[in-house]
PDB file of N, CA and C in Angstrom:
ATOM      1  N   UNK A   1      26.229  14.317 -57.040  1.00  0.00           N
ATOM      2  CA  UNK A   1      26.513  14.010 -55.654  1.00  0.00           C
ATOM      3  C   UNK A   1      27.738  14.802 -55.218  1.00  0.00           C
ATOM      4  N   UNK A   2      27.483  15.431 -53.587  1.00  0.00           N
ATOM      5  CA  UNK A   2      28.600  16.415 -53.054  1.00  0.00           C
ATOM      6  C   UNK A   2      29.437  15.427 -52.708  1.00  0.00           C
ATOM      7  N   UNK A   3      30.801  15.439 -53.168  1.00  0.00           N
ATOM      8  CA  UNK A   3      31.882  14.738 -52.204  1.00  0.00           C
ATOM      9  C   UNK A   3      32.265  16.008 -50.675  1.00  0.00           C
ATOM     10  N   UNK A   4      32.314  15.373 -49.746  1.00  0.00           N
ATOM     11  CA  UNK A   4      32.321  15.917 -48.399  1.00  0.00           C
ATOM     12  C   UNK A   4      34.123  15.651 -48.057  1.00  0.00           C
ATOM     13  N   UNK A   5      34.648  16.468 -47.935  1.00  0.00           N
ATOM     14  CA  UNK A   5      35.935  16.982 -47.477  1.00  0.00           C
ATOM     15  C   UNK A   5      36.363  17.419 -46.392  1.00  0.00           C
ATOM     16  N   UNK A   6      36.900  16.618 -45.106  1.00  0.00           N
ATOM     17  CA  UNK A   6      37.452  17.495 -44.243  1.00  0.00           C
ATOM     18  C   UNK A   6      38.885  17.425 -43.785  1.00  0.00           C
ATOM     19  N   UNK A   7      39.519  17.969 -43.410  1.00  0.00           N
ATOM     20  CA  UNK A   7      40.758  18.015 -43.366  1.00  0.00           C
ATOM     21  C   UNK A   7      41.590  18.022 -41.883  1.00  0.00           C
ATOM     22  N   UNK A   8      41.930  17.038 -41.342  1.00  0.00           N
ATOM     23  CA  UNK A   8      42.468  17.554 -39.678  1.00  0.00           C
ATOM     24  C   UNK A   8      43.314  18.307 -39.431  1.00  0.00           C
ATOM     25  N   UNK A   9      43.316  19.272 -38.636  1.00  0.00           N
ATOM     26  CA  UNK A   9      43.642  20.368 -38.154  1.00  0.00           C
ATOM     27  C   UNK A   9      45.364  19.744 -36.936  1.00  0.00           C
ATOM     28  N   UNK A  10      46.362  20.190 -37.061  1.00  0.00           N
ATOM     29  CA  UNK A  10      47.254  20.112 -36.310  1.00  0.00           C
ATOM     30  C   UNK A  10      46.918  19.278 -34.785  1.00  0.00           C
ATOM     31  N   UNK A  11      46.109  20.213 -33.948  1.00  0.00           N
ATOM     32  CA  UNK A  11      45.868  20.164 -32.514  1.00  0.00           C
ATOM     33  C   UNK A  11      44.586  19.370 -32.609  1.00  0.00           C
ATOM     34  N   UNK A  12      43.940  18.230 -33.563  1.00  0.00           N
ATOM     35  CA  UNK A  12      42.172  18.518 -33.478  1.00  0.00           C
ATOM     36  C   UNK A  12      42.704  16.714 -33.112  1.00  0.00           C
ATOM     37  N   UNK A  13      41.744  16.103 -32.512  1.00  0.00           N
ATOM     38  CA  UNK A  13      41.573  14.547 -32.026  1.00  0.00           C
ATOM     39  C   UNK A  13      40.534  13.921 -32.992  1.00  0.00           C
ATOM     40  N   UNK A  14      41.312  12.618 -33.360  1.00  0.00           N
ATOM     41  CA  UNK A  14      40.162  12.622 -34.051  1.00  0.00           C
ATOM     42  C   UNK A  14      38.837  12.268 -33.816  1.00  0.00           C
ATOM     43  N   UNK A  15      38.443  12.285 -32.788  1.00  0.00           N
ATOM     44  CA  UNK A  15      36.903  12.231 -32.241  1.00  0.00           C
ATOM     45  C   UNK A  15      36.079  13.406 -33.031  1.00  0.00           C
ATOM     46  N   UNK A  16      37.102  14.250 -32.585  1.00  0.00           N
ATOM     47  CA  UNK A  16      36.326  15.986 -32.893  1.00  0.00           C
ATOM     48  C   UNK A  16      36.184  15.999 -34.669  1.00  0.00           C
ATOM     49  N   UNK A  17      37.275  15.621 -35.413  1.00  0.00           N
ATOM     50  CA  UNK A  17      37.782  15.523 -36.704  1.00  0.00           C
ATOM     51  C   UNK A  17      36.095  14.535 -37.437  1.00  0.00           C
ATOM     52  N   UNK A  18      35.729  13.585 -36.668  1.00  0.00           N
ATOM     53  CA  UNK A  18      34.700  12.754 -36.883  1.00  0.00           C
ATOM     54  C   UNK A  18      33.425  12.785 -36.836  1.00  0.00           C
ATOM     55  N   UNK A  19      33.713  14.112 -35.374  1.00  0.00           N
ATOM     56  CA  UNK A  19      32.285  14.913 -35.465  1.00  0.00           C
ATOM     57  C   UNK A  19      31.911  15.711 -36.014  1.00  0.00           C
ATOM     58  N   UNK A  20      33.407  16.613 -36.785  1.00  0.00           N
ATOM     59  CA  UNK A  20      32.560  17.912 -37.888  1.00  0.00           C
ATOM     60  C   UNK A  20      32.301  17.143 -39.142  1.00  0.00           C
ATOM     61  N   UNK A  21      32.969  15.904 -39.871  1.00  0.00           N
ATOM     62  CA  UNK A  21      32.545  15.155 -40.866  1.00  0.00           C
ATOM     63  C   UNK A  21      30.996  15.287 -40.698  1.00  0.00           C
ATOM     64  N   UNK A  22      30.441  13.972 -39.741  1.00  0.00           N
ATOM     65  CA  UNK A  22      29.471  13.838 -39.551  1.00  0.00           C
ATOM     66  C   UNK A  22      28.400  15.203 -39.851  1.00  0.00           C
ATOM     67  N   UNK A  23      28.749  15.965 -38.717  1.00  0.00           N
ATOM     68  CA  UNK A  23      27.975  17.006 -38.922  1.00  0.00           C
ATOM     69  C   UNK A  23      27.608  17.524 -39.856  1.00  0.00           C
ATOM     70  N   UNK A  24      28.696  17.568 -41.291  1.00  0.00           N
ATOM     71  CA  UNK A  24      28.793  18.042 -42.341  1.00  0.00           C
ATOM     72  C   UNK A  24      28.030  17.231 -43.119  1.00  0.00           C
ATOM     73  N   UNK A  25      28.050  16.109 -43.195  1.00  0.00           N
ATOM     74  CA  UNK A  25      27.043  14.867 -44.207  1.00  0.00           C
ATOM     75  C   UNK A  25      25.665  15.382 -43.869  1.00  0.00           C
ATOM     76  N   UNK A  26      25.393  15.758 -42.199  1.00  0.00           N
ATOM     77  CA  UNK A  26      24.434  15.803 -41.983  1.00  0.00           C
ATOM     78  C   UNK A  26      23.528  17.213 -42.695  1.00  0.00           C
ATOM     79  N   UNK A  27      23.966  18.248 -42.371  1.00  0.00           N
ATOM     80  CA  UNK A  27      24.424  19.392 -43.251  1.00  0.00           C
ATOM     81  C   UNK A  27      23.375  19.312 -44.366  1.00  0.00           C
ATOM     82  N   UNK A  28      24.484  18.662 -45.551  1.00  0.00           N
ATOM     83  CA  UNK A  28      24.498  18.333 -46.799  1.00  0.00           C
ATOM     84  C   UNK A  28      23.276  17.546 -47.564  1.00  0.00           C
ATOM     85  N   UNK A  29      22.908  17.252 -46.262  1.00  0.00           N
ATOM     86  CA  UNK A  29      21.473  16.007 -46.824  1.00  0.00           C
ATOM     87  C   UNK A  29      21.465  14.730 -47.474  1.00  0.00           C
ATOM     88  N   UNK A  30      22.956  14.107 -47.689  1.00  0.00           N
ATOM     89  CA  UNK A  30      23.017  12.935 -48.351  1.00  0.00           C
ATOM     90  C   UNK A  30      22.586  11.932 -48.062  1.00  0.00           C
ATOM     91  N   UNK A  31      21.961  11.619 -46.520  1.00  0.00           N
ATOM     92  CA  UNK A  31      21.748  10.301 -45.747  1.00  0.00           C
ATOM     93  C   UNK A  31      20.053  10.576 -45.995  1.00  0.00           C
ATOM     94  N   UNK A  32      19.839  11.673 -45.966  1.00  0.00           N
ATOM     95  CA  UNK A  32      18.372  11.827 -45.974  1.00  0.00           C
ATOM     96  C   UNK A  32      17.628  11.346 -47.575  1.00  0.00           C
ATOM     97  N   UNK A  33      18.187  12.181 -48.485  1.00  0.00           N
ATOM     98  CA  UNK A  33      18.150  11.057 -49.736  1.00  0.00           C
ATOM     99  C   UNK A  33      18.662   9.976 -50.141  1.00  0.00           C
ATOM    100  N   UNK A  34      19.451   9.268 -49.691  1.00  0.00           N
ATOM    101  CA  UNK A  34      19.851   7.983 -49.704  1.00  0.00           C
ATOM    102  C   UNK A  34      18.987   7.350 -49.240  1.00  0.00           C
ATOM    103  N   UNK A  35      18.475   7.154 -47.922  1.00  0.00           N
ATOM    104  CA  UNK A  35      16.986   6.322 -47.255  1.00  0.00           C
ATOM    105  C   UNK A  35      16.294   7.042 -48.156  1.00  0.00           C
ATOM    106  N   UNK A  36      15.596   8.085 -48.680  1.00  0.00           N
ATOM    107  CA  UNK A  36      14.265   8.505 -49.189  1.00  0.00           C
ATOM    108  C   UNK A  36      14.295   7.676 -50.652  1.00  0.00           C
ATOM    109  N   UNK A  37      15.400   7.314 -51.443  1.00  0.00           N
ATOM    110  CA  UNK A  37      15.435   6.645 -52.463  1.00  0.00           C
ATOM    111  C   UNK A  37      15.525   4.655 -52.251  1.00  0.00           C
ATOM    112  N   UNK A  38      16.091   4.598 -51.141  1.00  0.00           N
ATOM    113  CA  UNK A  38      16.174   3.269 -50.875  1.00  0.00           C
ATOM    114  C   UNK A  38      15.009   2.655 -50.666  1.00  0.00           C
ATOM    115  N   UNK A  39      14.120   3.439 -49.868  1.00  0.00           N
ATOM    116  CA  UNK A  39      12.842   2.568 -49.210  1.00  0.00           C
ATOM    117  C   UNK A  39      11.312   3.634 -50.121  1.00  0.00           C
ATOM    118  N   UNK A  40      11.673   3.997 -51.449  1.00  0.00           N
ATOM    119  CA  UNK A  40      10.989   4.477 -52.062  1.00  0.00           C
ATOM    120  C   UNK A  40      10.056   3.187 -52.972  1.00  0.00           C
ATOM    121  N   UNK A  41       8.739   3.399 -52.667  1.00  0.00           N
ATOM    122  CA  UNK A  41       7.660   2.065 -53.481  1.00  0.00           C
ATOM    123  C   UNK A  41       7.612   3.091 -54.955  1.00  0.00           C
ATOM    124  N   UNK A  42       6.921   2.050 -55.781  1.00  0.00           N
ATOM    125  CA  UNK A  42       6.506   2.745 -56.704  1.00  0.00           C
ATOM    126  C   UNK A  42       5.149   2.577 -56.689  1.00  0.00           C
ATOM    127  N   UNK A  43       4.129   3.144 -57.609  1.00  0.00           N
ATOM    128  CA  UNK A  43       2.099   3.365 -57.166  1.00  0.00           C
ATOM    129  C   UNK A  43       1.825   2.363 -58.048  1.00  0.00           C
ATOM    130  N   UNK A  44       1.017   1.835 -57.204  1.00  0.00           N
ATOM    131  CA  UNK A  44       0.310   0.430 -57.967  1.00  0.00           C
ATOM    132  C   UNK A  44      -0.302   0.673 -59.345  1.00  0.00           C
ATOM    133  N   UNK A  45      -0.218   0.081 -60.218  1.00  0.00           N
ATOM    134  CA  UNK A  45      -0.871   0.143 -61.384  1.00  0.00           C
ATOM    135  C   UNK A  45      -2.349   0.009 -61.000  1.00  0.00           C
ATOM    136  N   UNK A  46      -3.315   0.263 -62.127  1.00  0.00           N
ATOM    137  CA  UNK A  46      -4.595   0.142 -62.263  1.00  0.00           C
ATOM    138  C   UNK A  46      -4.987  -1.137 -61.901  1.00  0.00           C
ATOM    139  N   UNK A  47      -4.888  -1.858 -62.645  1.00  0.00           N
ATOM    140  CA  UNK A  47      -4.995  -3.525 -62.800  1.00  0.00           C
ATOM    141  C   UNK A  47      -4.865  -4.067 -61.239  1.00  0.00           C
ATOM    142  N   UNK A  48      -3.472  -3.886 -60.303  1.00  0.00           N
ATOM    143  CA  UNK A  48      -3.007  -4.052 -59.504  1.00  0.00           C
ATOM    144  C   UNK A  48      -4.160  -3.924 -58.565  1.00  0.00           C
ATOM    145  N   UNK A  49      -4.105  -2.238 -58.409  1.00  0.00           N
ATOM    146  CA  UNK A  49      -5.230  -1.631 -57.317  1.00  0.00           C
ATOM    147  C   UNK A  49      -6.521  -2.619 -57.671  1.00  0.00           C
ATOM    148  N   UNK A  50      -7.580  -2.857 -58.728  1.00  0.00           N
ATOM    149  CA  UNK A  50      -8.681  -3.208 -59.070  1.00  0.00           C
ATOM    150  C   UNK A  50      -8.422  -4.628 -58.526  1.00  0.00           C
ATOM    151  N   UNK A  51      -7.583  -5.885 -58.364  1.00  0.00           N
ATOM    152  CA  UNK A  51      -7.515  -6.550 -57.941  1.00  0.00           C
ATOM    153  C   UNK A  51      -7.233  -6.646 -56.906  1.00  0.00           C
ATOM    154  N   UNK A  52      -6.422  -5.921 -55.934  1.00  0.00           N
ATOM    155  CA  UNK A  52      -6.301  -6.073 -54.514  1.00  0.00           C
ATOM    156  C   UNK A  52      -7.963  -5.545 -54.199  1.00  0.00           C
ATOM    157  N   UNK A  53      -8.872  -4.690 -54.791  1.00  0.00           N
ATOM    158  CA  UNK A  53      -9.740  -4.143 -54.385  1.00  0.00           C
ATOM    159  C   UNK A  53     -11.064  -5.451 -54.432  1.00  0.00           C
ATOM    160  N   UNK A  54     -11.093  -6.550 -55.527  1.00  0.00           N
ATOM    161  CA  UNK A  54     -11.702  -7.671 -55.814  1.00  0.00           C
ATOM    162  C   UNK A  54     -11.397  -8.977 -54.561  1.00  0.00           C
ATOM    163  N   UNK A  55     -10.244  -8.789 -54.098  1.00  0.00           N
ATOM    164  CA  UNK A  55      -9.821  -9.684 -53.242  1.00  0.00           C
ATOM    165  C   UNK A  55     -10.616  -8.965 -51.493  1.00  0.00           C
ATOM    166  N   UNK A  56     -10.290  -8.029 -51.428  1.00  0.00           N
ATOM    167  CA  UNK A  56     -11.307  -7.666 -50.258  1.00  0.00           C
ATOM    168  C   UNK A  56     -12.506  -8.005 -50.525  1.00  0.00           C
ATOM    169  N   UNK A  57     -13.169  -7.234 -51.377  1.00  0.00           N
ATOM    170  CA  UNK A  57     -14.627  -7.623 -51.563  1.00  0.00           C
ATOM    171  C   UNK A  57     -15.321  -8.921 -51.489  1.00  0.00           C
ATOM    172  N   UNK A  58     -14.489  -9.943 -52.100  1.00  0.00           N
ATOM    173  CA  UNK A  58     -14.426 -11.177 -52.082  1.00  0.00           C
ATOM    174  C   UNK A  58     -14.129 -11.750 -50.752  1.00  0.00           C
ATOM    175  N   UNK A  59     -13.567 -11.149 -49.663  1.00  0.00           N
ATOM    176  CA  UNK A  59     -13.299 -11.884 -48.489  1.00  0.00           C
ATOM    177  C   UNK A  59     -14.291 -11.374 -47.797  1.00  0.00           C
ATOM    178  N   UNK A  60     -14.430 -10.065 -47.934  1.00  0.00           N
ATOM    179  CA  UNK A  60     -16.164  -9.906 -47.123  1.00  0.00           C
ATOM    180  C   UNK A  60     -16.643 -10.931 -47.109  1.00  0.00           C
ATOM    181  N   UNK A  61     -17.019 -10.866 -48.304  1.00  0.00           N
ATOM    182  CA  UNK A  61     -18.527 -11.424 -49.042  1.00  0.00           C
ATOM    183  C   UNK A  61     -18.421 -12.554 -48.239  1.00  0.00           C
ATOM    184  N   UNK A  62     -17.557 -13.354 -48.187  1.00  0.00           N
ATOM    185  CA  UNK A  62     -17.109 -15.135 -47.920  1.00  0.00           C
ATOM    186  C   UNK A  62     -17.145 -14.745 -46.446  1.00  0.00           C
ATOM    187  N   UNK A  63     -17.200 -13.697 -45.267  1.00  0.00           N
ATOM    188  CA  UNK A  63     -17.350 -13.638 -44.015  1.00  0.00           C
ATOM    189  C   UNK A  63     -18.763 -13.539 -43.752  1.00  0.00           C
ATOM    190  N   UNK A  64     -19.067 -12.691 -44.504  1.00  0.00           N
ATOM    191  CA  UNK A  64     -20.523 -11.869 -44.069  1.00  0.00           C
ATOM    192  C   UNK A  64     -21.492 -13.910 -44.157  1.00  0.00           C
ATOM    193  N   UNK A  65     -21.410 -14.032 -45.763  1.00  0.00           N
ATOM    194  CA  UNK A  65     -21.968 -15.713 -45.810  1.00  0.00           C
ATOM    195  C   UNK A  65     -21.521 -16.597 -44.537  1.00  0.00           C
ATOM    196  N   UNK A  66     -20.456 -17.082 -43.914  1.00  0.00           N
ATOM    197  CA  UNK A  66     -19.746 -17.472 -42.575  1.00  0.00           C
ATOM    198  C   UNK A  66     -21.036 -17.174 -41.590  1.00  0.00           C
ATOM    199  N   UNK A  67     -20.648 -15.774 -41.496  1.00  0.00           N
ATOM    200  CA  UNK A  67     -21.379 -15.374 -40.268  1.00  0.00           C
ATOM    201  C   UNK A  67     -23.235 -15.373 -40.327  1.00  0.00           C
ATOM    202  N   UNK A  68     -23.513 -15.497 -41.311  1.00  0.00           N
ATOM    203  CA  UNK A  68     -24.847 -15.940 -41.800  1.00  0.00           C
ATOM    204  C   UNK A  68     -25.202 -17.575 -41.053  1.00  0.00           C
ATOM    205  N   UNK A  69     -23.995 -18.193 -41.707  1.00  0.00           N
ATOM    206  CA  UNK A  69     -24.222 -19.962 -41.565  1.00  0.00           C
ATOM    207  C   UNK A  69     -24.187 -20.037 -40.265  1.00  0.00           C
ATOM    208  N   UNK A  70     -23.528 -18.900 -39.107  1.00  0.00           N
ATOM    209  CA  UNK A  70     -22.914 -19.409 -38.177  1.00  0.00           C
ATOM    210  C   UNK A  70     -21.941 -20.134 -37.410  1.00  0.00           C
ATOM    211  N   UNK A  71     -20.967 -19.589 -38.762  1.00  0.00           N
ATOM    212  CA  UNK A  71     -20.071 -20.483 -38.504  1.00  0.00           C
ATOM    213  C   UNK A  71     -18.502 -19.926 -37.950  1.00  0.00           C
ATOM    214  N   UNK A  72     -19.102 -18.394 -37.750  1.00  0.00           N
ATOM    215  CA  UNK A  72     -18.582 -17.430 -37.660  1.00  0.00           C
ATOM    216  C   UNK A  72     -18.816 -16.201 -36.326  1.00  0.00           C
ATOM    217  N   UNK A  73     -18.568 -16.420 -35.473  1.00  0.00           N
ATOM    218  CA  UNK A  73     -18.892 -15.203 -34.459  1.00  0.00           C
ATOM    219  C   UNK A  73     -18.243 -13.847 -34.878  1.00  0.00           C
ATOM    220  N   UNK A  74     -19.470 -13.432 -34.455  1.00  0.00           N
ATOM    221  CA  UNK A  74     -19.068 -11.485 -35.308  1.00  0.00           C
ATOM    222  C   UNK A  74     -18.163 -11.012 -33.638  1.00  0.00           C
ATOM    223  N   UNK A  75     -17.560 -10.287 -34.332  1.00  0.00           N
ATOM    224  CA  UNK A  75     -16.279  -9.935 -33.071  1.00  0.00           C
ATOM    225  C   UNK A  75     -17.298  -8.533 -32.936  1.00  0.00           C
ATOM    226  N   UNK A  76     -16.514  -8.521 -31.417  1.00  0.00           N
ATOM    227  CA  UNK A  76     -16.822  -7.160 -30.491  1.00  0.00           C
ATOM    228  C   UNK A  76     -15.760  -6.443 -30.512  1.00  0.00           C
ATOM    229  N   UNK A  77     -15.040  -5.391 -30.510  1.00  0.00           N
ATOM    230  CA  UNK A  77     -13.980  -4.995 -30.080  1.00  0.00           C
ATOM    231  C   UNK A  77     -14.278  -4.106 -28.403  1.00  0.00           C
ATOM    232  N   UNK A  78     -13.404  -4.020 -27.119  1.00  0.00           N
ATOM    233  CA  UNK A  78     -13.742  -3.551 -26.183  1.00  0.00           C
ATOM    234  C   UNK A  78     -12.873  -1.950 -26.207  1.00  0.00           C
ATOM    235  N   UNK A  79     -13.779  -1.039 -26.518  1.00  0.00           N
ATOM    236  CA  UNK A  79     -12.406   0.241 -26.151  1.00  0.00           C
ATOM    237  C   UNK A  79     -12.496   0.739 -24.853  1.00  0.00           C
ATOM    238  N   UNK A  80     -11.160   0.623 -24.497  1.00  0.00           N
ATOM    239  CA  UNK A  80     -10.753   1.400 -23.565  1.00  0.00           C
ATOM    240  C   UNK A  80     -10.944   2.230 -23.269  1.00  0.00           C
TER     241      UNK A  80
END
């Protein structure tokens, strides 16, 4: 990791002093990998996937039967 260094200048405010920081982090890319590692998932295992994939199938199945019995109105969607 870059440590980011800036130094104020005699005549500089520090508004300006705050904006070449900034600028400089920005620069540097540290904020961009910081979120890309923070909100990084990891890939479902096998097992995982095959069961989320059993649980759909299974909720079909239990609609499609519903809507058989009638106990179930099959939706329309209207597009715009």
């Amino acid at each position: 990791m870059i440590i980011v260094e800036i130094e104020k200048s005699d005549n500089e405010s520090n508004a300006s002093m705050l904006r070449r920081f900034s600028k400089r982090v920005r620069n540097f890319g540290h904020l961009k990998l910081m979120r890309k590692i923070r909100y990084a998932t990891r890939p479902k295992s096998k097992l995982k996937k095959k069961q989320d994939k059993l649980k759909r199938i299974n909720k079909y199945e239990e609609l499609e039967r519903l809507k058989k019995l009638g106990k179930v109105r099959e939706t329309t969607y209207n597009n715009r």
